[in-house]
C-alpha atoms as a PDB file:
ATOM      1  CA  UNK A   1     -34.296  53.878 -63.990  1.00  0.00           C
ATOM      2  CA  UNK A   2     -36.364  50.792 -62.199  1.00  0.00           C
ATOM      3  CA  UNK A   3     -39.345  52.222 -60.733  1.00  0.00           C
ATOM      4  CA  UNK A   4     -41.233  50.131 -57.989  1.00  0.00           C
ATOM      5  CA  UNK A   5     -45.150  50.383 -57.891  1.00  0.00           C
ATOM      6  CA  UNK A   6     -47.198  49.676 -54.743  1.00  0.00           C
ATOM      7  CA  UNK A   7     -49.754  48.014 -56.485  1.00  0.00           C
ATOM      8  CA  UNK A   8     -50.799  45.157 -58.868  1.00  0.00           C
ATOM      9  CA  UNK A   9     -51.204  46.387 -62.779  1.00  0.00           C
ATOM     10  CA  UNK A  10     -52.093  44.183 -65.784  1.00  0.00           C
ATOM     11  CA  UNK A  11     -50.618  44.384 -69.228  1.00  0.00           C
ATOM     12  CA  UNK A  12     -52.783  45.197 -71.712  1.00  0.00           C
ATOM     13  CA  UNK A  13     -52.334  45.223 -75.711  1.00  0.00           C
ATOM     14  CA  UNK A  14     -50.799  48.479 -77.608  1.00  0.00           C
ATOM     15  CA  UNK A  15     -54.225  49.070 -79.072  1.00  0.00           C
ATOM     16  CA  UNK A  16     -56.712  48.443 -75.750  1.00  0.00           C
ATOM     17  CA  UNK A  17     -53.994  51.215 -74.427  1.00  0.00           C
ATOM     18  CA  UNK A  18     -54.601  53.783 -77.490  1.00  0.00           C
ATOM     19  CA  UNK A  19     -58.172  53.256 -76.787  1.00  0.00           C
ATOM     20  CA  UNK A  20     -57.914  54.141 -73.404  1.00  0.00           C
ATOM     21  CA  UNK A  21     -55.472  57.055 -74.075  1.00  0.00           C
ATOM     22  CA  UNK A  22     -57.622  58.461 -76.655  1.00  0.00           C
ATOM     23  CA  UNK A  23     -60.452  58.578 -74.056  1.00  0.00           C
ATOM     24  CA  UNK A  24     -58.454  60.009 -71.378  1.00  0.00           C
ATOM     25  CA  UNK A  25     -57.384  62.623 -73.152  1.00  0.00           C
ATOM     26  CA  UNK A  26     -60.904  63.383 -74.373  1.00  0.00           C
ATOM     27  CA  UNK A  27     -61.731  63.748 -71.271  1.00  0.00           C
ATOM     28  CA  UNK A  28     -58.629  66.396 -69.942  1.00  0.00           C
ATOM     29  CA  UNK A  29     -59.596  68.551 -73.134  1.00  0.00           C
ATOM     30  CA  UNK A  30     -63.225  68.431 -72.546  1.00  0.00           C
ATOM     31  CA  UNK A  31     -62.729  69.569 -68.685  1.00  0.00           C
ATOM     32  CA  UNK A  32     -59.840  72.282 -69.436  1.00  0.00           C
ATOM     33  CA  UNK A  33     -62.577  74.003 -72.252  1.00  0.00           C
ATOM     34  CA  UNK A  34     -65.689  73.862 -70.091  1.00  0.00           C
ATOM     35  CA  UNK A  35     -63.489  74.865 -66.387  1.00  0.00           C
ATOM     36  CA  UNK A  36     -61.065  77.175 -68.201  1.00  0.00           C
ATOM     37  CA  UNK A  37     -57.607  77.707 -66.032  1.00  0.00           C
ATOM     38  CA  UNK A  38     -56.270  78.867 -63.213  1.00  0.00           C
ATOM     39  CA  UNK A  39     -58.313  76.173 -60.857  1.00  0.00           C
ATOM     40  CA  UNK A  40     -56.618  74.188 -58.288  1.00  0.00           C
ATOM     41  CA  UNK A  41     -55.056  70.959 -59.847  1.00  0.00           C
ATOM     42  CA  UNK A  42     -57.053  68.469 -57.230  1.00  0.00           C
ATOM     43  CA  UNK A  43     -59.949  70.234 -58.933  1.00  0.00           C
ATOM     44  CA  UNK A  44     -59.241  68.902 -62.372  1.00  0.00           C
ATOM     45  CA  UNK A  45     -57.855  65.639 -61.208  1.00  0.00           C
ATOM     46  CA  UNK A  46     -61.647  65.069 -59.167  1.00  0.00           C
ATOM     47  CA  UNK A  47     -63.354  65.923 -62.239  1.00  0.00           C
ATOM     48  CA  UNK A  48     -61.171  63.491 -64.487  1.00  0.00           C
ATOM     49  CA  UNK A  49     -61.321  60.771 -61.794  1.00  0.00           C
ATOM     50  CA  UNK A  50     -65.829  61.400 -61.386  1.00  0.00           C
ATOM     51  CA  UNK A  51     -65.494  61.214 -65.641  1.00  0.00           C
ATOM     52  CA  UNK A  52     -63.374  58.255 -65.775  1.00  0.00           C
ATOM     53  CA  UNK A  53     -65.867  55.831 -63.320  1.00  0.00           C
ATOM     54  CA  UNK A  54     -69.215  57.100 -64.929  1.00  0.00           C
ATOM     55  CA  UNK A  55     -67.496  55.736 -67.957  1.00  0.00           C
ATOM     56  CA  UNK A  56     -66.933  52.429 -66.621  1.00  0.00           C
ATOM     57  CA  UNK A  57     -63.246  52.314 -65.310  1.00  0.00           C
ATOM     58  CA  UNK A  58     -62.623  50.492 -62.364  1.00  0.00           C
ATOM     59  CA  UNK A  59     -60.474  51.641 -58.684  1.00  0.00           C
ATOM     60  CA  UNK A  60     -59.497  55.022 -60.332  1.00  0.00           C
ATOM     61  CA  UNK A  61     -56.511  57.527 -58.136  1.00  0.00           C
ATOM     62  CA  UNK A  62     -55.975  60.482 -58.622  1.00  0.00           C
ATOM     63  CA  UNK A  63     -52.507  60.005 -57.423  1.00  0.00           C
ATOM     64  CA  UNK A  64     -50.012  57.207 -57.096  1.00  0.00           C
ATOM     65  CA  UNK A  65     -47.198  57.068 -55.363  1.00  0.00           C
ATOM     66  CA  UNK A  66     -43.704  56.442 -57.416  1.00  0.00           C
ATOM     67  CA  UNK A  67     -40.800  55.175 -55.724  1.00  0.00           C
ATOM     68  CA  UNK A  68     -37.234  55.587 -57.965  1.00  0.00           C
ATOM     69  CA  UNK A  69     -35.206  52.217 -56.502  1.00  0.00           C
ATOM     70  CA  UNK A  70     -31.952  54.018 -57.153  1.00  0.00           C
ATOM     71  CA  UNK A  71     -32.703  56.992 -54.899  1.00  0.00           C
ATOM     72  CA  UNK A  72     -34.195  54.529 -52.689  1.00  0.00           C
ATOM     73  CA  UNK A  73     -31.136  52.879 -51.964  1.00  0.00           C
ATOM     74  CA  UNK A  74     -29.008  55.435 -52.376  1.00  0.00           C
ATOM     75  CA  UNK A  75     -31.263  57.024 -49.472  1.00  0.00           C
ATOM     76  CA  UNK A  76     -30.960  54.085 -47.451  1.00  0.00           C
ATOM     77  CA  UNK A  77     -27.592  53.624 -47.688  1.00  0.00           C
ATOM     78  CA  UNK A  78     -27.348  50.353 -49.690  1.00  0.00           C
ATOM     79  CA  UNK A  79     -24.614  48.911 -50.729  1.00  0.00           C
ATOM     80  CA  UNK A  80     -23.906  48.794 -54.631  1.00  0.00           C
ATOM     81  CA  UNK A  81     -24.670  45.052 -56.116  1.00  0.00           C
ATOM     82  CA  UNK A  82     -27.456  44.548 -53.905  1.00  0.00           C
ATOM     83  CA  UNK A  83     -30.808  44.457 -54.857  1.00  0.00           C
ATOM     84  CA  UNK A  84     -34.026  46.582 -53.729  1.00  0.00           C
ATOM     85  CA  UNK A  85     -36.054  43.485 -54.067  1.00  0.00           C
ATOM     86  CA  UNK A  86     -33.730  41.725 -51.706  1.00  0.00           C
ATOM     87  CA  UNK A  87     -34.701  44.672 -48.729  1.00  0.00           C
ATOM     88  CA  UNK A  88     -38.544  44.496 -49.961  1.00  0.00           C
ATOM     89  CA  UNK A  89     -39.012  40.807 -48.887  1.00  0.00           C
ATOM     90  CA  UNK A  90     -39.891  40.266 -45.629  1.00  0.00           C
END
């Protein structure tokens, strides 16, 4: 299923990814067994996004929008064969 993002990613290697991953993750464990459960999700997503900059990444969301190009058109009304890039071109 094509997915459309609203902003400008770079590719990075399989291994700079696992490194990041493995970090991440760190991170979500470390918060879950000092907060516990049963906080509000924004909560845990301010926490990861305060530990992610202190550790150096850059422009970190908490949320990003995700738009399915199938639904999209389908929502829209386009017609089969055409293509979403085609409507997203001004």
């Amino acid at each position: 299923m094509p997915i459309e993002k609203m902003f400008k990613t770079r590719h990075i290697s399989e291994e700079a990814f696992r490194k990041i991953d493995f970090q991440i993750m760190g991170f979500t464990f470390e918060i879950q067994n000092e907060m516990g459960r049963y906080w509000n999700e924004k909560i845990y997503q301010n926490e990861l996004a305060y530990r992610c900059q202190k550790a150096g990444f850059h422009k970190v969301e908490t949320e990003v929008p995700i738009i399915f190009l199938s639904y999209l058109a389908s929502a829209i009304g386009l017609p089969r064969g055409r293509k979403m890039k085609e409507l997203m071109t001004p």
